[in-house]
C-alpha atoms as a PDB file:
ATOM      1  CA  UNK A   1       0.000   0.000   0.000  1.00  0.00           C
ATOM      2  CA  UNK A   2       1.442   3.544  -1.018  1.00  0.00           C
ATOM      3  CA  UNK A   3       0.277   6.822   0.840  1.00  0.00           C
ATOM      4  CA  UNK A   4       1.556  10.142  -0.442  1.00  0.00           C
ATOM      5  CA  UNK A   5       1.397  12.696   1.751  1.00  0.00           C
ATOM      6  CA  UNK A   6       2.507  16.642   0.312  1.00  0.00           C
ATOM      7  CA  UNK A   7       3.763  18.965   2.372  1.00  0.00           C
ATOM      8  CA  UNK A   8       5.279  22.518   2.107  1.00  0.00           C
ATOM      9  CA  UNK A   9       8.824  21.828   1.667  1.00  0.00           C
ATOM     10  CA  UNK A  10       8.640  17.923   1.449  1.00  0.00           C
ATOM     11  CA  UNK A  11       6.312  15.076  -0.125  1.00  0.00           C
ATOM     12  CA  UNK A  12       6.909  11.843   1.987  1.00  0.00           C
ATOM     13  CA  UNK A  13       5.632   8.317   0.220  1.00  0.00           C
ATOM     14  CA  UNK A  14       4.560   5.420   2.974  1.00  0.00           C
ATOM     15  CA  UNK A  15       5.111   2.297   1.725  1.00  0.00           C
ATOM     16  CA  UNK A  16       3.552  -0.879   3.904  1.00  0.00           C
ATOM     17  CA  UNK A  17       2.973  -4.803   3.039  1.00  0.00           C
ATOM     18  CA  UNK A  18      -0.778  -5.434   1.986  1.00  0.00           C
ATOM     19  CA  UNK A  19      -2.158  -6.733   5.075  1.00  0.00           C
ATOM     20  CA  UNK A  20      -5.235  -9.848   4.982  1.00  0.00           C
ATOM     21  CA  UNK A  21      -5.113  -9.886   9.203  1.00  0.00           C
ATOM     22  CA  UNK A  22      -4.595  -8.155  11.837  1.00  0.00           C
ATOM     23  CA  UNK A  23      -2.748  -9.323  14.610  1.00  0.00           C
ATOM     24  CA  UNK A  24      -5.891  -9.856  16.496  1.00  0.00           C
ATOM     25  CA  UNK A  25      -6.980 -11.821  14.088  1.00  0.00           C
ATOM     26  CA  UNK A  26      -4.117 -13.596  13.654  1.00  0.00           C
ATOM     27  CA  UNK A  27      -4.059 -14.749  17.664  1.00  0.00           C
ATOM     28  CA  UNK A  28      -7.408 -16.091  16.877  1.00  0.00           C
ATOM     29  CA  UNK A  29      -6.525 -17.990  14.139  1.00  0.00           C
ATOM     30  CA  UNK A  30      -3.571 -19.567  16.092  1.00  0.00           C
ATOM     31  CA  UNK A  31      -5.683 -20.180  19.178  1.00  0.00           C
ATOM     32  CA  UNK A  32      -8.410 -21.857  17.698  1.00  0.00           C
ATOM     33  CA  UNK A  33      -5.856 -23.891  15.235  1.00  0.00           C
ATOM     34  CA  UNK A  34      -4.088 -24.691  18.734  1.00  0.00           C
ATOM     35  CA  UNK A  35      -7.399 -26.088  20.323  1.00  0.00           C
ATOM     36  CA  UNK A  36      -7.998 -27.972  17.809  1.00  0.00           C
ATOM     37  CA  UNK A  37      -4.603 -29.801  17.677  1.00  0.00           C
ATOM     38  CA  UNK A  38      -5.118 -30.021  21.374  1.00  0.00           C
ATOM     39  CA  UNK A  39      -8.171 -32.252  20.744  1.00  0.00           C
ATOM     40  CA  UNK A  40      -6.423 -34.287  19.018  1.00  0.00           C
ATOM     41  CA  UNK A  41      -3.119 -34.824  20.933  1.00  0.00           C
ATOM     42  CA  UNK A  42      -5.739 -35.707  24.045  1.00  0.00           C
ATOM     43  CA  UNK A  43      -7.519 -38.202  21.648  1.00  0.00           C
ATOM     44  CA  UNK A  44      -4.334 -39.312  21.561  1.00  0.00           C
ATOM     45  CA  UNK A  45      -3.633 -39.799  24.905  1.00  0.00           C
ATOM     46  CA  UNK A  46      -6.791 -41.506  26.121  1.00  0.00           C
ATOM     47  CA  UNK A  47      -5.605 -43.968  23.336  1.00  0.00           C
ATOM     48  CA  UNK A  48      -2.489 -44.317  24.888  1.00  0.00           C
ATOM     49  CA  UNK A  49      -0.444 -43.507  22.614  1.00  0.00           C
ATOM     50  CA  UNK A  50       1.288 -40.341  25.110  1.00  0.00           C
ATOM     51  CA  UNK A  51       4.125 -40.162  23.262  1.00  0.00           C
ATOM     52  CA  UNK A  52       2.603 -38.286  20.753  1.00  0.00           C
ATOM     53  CA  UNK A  53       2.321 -35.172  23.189  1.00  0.00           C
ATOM     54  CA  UNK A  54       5.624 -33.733  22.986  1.00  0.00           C
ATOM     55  CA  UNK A  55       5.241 -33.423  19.217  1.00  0.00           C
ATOM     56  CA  UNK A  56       1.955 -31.909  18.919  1.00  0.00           C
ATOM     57  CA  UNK A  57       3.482 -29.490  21.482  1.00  0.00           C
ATOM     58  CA  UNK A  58       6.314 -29.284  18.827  1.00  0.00           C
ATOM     59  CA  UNK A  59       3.910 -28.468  16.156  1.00  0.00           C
ATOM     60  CA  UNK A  60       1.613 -25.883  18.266  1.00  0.00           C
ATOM     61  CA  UNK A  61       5.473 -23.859  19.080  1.00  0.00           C
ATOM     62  CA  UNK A  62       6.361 -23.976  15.844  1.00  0.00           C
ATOM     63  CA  UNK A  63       2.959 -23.444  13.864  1.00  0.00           C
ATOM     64  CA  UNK A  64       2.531 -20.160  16.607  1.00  0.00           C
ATOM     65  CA  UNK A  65       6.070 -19.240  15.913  1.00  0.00           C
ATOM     66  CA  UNK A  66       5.591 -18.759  12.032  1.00  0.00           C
ATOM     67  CA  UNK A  67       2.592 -17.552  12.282  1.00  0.00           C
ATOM     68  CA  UNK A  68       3.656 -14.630  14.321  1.00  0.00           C
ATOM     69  CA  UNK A  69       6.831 -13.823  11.969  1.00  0.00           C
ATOM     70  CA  UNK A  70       4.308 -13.644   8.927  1.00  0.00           C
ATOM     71  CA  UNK A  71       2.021 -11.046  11.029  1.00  0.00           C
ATOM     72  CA  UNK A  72       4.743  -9.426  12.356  1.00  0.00           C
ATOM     73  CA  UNK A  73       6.434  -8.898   8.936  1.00  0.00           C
ATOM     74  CA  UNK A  74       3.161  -7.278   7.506  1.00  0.00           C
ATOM     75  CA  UNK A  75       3.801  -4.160   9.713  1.00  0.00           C
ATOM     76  CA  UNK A  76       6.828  -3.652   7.787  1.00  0.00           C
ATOM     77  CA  UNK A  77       7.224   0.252   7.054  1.00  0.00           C
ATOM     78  CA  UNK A  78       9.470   2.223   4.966  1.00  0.00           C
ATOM     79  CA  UNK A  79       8.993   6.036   4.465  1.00  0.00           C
ATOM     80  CA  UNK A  80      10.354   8.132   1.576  1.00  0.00           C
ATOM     81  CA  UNK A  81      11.225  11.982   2.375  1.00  0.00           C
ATOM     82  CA  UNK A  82      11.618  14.014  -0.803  1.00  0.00           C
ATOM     83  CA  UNK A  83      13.199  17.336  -0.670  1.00  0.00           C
ATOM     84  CA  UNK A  84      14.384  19.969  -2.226  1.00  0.00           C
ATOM     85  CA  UNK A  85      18.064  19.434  -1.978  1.00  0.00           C
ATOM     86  CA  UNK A  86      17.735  15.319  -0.597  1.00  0.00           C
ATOM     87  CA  UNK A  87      16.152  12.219  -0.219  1.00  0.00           C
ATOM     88  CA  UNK A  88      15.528  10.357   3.409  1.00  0.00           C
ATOM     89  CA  UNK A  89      14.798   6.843   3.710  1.00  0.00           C
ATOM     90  CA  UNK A  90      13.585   5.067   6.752  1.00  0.00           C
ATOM     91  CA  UNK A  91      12.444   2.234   7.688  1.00  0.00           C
ATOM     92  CA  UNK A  92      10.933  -0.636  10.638  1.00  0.00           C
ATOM     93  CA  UNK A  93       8.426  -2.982  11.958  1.00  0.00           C
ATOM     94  CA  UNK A  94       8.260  -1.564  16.195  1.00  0.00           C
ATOM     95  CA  UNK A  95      10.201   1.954  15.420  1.00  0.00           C
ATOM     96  CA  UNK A  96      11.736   3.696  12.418  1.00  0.00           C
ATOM     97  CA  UNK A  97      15.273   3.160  12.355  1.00  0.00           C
ATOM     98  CA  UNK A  98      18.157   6.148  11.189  1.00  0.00           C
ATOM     99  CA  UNK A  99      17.662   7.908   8.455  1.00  0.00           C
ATOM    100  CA  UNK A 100      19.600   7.403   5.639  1.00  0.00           C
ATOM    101  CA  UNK A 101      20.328  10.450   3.331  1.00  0.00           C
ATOM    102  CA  UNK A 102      20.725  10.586  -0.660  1.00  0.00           C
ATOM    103  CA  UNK A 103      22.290  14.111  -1.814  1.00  0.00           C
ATOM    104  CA  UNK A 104      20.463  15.395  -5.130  1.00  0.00           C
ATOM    105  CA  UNK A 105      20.493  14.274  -7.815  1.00  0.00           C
ATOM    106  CA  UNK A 106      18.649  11.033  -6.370  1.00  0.00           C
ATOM    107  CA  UNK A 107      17.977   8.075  -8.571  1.00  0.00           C
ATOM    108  CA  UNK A 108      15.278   4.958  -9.155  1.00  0.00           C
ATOM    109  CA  UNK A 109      17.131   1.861 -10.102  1.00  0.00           C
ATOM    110  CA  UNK A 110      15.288  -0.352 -11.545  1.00  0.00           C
ATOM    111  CA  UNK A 111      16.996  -4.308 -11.264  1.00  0.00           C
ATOM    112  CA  UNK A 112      17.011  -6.537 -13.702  1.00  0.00           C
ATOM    113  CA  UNK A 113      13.828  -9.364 -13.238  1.00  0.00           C
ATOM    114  CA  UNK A 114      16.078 -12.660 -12.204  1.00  0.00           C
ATOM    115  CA  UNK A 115      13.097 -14.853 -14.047  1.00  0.00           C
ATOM    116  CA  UNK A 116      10.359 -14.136 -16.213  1.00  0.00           C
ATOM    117  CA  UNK A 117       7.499 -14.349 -13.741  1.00  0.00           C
ATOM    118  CA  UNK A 118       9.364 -12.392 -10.796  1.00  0.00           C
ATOM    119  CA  UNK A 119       8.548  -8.194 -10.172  1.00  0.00           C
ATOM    120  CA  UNK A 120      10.634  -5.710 -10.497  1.00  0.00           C
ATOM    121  CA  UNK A 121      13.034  -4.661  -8.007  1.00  0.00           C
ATOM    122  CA  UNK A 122      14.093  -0.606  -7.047  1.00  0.00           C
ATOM    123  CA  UNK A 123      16.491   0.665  -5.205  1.00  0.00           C
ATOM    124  CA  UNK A 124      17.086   4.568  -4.299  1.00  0.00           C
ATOM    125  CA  UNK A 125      20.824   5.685  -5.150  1.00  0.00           C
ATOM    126  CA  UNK A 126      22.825   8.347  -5.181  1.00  0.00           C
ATOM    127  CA  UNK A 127      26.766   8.642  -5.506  1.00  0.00           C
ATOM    128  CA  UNK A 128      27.544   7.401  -2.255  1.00  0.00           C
ATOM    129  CA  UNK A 129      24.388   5.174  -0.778  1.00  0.00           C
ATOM    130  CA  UNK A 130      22.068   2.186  -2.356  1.00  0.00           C
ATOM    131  CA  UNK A 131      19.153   1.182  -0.779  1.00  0.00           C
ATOM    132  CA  UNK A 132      16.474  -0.830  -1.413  1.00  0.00           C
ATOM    133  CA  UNK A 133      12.984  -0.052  -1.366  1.00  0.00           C
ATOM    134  CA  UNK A 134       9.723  -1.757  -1.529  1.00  0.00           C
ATOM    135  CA  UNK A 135      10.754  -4.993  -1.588  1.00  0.00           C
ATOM    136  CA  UNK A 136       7.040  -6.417  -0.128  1.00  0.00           C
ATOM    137  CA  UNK A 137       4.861  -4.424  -2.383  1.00  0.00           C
ATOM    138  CA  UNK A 138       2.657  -6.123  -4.894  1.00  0.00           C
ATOM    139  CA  UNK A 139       3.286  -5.368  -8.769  1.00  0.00           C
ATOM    140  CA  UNK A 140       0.262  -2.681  -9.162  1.00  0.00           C
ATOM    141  CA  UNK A 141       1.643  -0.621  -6.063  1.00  0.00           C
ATOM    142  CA  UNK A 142       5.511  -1.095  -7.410  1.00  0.00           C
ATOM    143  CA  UNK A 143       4.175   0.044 -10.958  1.00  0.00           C
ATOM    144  CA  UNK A 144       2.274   3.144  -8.584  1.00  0.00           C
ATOM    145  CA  UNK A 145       5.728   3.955  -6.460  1.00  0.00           C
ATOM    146  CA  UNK A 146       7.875   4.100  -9.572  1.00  0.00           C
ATOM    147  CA  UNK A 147       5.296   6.459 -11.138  1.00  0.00           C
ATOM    148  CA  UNK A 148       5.104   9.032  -8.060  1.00  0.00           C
ATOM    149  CA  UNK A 149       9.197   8.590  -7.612  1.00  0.00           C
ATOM    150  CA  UNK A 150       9.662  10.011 -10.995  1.00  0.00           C
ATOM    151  CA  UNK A 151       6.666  12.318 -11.091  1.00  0.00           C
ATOM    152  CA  UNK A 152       8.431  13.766  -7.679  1.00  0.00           C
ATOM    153  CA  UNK A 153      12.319  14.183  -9.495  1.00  0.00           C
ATOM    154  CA  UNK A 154      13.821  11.181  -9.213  1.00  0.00           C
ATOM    155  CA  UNK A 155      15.737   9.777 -11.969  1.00  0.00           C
ATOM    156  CA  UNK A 156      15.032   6.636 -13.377  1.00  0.00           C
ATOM    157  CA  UNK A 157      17.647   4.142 -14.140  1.00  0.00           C
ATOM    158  CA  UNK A 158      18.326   0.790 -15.603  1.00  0.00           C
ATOM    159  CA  UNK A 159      20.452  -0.986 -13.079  1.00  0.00           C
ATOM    160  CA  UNK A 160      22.354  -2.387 -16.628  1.00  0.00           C
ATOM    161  CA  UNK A 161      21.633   0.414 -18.311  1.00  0.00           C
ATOM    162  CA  UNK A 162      24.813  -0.632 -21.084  1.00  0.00           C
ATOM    163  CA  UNK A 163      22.780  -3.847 -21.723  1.00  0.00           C
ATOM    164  CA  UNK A 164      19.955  -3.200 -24.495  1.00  0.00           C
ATOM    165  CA  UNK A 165      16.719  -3.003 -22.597  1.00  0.00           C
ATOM    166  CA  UNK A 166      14.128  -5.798 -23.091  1.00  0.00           C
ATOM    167  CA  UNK A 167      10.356  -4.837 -23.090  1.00  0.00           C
ATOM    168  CA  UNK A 168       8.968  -5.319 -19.908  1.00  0.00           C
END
């Protein structure tokens, strides 16, 4: 999801993961998919077979664990300051970490696709810095940020821009 908020002296783009859940929903999903494999495990049990127990716990840890990392993930941010004389980039799941800082002129690399059925991949660059940007965004809101990125003055450029360019 892009947001573009314009300010006086700055437009700043919000990038964030397309979310299907909420957290809360999320610890609902893992708490009834936990009760149920408890069910089972105690099925299990008054069969006799108890040494089953320790691995359904297994599962339920596991199961809970990746399900949390997914959620978690999905409240990935990254924040794009445009300026007049730079570019700010920042980025985090609990808090934004430091700023990093592209002098003018910025650019929008665009990566070579590694296989035909993968997106695109940008980066922001200047002389000094490279960083990556969007990297969880579906292909309609990557084909949206590289619109407002040059539409705001950033450069676009081919990553292997001495390499003839294939149509994408």
């Amino acid at each position: 999801m892009i947001k573009v908020t314009i300010k006086a002296t700055q437009t700043v783009i919000r990038l964030e993961p397309n979310r299907s859940a909420s957290w809360h929903q999320t610890k609902q999903v893992i708490l009834a998919l936990s009760g149920f494999m408890l069910i089972i495990a105690t099925g299990w049990i008054i069969a006799g077979v108890w040494l089953m127990l320790p691995f359904f716990l297994l599962d339920i840890m596991l199961f809970s664990y990746f399900f949390y990392r997914v959620s978690e993930a999905t409240y990935q941010r990254q924040f794009i300051i445009i300026e007049e004389k730079q570019v700010r980039f920042r980025t985090g799941i609990h808090r934004l970490g430091a700023a990093i800082k592209f002098r003018r002129p910025c650019y929008l690399l665009v990566h070579k696709r590694t296989a035909r059925g993968h997106l695109l991949a940008f980066s922001l660059s200047d002389d000094e810095n490279t960083q990556r940007i969007g990297k969880f965004l579906n292909d309609e809101d990557l084909a949206q940020l590289r619109k407002k990125l040059t539409e705001f003055g950033l450069f676009e450029v081919d990553q292997q821009w001495w390499q003839a360019r294939s149509t994408q």
